[in-house]
Protein backbone atom coordinates (compact mmCIF):
# COMPACT_ATOMS: atom_id res chain seq x y z
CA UNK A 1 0.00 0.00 0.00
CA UNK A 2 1.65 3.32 -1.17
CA UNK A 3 1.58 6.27 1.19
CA UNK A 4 -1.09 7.90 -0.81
CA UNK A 5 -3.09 5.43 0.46
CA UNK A 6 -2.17 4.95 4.04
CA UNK A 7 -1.74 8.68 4.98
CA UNK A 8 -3.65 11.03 2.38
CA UNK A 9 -6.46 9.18 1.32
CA UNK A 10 -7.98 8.25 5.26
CA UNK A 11 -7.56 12.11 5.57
CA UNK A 12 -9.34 13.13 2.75
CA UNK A 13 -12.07 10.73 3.25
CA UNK A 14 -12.85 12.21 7.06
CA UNK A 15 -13.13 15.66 5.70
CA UNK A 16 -15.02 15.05 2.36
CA UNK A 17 -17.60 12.61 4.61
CA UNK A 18 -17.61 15.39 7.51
CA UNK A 19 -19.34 17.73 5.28
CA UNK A 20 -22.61 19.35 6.18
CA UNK A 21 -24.41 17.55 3.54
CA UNK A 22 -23.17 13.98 4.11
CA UNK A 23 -23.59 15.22 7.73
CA UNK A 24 -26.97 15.70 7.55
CA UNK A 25 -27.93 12.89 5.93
CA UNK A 26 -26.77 10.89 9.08
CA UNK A 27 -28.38 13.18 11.40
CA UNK A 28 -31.29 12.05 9.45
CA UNK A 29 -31.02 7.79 9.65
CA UNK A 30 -28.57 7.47 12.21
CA UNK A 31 -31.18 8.19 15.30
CA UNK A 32 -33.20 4.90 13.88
CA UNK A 33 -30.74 2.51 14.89
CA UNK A 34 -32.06 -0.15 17.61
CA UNK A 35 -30.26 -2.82 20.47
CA UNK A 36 -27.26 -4.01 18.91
CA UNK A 37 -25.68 -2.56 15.84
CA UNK A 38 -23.33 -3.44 13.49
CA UNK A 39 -21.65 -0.50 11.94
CA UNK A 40 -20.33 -1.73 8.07
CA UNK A 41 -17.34 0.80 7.45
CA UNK A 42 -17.31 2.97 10.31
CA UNK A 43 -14.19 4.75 9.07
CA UNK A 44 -13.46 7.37 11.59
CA UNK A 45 -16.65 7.38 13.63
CA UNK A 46 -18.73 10.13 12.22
CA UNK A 47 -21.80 8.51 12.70
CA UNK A 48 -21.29 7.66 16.50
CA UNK A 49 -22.34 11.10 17.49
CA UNK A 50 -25.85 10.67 16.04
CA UNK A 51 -26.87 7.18 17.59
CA UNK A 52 -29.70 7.43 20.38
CA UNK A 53 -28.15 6.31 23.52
CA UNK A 54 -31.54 5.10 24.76
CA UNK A 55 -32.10 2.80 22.24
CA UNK A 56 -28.66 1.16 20.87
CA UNK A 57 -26.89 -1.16 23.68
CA UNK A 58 -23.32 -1.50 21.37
CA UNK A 59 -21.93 -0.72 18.53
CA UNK A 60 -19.70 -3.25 16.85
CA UNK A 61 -17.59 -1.46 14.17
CA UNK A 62 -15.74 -2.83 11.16
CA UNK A 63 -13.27 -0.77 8.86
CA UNK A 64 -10.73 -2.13 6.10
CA UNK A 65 -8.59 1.22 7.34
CA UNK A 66 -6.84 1.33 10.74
CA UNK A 67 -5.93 4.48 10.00
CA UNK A 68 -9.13 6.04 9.71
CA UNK A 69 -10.69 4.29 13.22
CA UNK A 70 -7.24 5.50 14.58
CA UNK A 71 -9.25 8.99 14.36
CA UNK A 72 -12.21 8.35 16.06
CA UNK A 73 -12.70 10.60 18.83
CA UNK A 74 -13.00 10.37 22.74
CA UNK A 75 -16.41 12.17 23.22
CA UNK A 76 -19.18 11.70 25.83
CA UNK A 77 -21.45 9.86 23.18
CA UNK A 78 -18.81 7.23 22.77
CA UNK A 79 -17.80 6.76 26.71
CA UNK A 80 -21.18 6.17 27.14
CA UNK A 81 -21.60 3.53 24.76
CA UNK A 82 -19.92 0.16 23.82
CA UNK A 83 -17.87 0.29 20.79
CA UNK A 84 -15.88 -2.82 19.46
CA UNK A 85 -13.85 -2.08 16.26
CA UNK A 86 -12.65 -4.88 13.80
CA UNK A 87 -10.22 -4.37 10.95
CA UNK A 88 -11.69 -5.97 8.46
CA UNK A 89 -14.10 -5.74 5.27
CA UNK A 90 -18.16 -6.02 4.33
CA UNK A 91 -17.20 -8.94 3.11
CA UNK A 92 -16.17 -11.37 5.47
CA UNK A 93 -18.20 -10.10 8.97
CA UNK A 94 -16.47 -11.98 11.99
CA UNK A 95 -19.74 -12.21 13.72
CA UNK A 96 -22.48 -14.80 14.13
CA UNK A 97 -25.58 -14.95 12.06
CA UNK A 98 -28.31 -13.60 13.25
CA UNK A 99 -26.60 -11.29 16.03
CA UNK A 100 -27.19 -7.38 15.02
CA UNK A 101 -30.76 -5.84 15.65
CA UNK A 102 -29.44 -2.71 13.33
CA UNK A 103 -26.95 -2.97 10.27
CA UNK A 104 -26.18 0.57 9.74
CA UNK A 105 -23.71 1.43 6.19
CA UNK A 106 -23.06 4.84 5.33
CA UNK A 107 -20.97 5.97 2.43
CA UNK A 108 -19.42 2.31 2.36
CA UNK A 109 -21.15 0.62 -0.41
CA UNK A 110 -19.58 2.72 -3.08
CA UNK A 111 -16.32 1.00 -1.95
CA UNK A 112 -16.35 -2.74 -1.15
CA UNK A 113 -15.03 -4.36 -3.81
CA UNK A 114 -17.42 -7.29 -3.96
CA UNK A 115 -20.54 -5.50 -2.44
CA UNK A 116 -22.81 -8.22 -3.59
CA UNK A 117 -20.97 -10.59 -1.17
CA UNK A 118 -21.08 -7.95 1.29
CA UNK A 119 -24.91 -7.46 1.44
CA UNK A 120 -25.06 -11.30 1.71
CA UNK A 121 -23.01 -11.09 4.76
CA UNK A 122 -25.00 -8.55 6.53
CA UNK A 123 -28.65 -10.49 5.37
CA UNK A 124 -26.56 -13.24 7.60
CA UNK A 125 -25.81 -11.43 10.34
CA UNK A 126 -28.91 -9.46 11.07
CA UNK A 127 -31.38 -10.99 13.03
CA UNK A 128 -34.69 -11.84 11.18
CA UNK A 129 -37.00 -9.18 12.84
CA UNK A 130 -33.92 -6.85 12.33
CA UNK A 131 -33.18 -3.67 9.69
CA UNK A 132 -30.47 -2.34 7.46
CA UNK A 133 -30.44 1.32 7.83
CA UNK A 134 -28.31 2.86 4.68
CA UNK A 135 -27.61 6.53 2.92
CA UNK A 136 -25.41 6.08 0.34
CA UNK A 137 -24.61 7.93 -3.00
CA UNK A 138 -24.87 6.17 -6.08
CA UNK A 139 -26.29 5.95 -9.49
CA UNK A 140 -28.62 9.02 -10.58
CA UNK A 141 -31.16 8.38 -12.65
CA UNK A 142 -30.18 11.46 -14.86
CA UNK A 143 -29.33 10.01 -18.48
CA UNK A 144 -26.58 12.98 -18.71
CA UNK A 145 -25.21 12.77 -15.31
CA UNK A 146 -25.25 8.72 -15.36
CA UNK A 147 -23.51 8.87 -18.53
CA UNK A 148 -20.49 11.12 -17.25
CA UNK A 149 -20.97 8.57 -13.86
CA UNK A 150 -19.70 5.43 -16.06
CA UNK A 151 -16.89 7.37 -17.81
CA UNK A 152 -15.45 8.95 -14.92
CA UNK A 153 -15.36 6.01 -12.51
CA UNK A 154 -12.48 3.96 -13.75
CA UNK A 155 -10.33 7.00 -13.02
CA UNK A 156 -12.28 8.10 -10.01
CA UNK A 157 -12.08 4.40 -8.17
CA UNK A 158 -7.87 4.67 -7.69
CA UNK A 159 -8.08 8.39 -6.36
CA UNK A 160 -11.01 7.68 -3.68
CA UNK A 161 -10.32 4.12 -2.28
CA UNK A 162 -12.04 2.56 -4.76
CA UNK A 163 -15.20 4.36 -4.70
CA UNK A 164 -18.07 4.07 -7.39
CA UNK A 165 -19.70 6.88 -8.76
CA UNK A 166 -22.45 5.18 -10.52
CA UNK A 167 -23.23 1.85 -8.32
CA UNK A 168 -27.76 1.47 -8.54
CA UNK A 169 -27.85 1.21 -4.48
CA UNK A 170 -31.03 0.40 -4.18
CA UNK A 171 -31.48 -2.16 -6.72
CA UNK A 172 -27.85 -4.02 -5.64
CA UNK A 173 -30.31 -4.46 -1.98
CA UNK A 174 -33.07 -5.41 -3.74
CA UNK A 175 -31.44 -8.02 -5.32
CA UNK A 176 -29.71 -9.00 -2.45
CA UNK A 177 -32.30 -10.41 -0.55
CA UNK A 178 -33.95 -7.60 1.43
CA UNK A 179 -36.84 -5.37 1.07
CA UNK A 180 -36.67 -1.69 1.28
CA UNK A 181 -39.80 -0.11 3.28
CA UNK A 182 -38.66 3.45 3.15
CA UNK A 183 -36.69 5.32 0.53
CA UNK A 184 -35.80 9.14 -0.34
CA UNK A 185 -33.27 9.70 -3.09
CA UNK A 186 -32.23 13.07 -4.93
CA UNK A 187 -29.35 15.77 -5.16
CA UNK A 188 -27.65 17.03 -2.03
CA UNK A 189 -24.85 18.14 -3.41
CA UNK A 190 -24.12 20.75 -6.76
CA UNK A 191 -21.64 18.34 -7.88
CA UNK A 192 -24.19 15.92 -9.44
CA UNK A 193 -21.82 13.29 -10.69
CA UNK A 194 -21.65 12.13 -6.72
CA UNK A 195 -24.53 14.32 -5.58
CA UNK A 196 -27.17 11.88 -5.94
CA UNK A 197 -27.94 10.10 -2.45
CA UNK A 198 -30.04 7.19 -1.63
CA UNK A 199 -31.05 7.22 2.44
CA UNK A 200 -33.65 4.23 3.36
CA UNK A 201 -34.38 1.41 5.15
CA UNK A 202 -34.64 -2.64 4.41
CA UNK A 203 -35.58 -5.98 5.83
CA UNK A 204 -34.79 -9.22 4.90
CA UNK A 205 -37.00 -11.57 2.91
């Protein structure tokens, strides 16, 4: 792994994922998670200011990056609640099946390489009466901007980690094996060629 990678990139990821508008997108699914919940890349801990203390027991936390949960913050919020972090990927989840109430992935499946093996994992490891709380960006459903999406990604993807521009989120969960019961999608951003976010919730089926 080059230094790019192991020093600039975890930095620029915090700050472009601290924004305001990725930052209010968690404020907005974040509060939802119940019992215990399994965080799918939770990079350096920007979501763990958001979750309801009265409602989530732990949070177990996986992360390809050391470098990025390195980051995460002593705060009140956190003191106050459980967190276990694993190095690890989406992919391979070193937990038992059935044992999260809440799978909670934000800004993550743009990123795993095989995210279809990913969502497969977390239909295994969320219990039955459980949910998958996600707000992602992805694919927008603008012809021009989806367009500029699929030529831009292959040189995107070595720059940001691998990230996708132009990945259809919800239909990748869809076919995954879960339902989605809530959904808003649209622009948050000017900069429409990542601008398009998907925030919802699923169950499996």
């Amino acid at each position: 792994m080059g230094l790019y990678h192991r020093f600039i990139l975890p930095t620029l990821m915090h700050r472009v994922c601290a924004h305001k508008d990725i930052t209010g997108q968690r404020k907005k699914i974040i509060p939802q998670a119940e019992g215990r919940v399994l965080e799918i890349g939770i990079g350096s801990g920007l979501n763990l200011p958001f979750y309801d203390l009265k409602s989530v027991s732990c949070v177990w936390g996986i992360d390809p990056s050391r470098t990025l949960m390195n980051m995460i913050p002593e705060f009140p919020a956190r003191q106050a609640l459980p967190v276990h972090l694993m190095t690890g990927s989406g992919e391979q989840i070193p937990l038992d099946s059935h044992s999260a109430d809440t799978i909670v992935v934000t800004y993550t499946l743009c990123s795993i390489p095989d995210i279809r093996q990913a969502l497969a994992e977390m239909r295994r490891v969320l219990k039955p009466s459980g949910r998958l709380l996600f707000c992602e960006h992805g694919r927008a459903p603008d012809i021009d901007v989806s367009r500029w999406q699929d030529r831009l990604t292959p040189l995107w993807k070595p720059m940001s980690g691998g990230c996708h521009l132009n990945r259809p989120i919800p239909a990748l969960i869809r076919d995954s094996g879960f339902t989605i019961q809530g959904l808003d999608a649209g622009y948050v951003s000017p900069i429409r060629i990542s601008g398009f976010h998907y925030r919802g919730t699923a169950v499996t089926r």
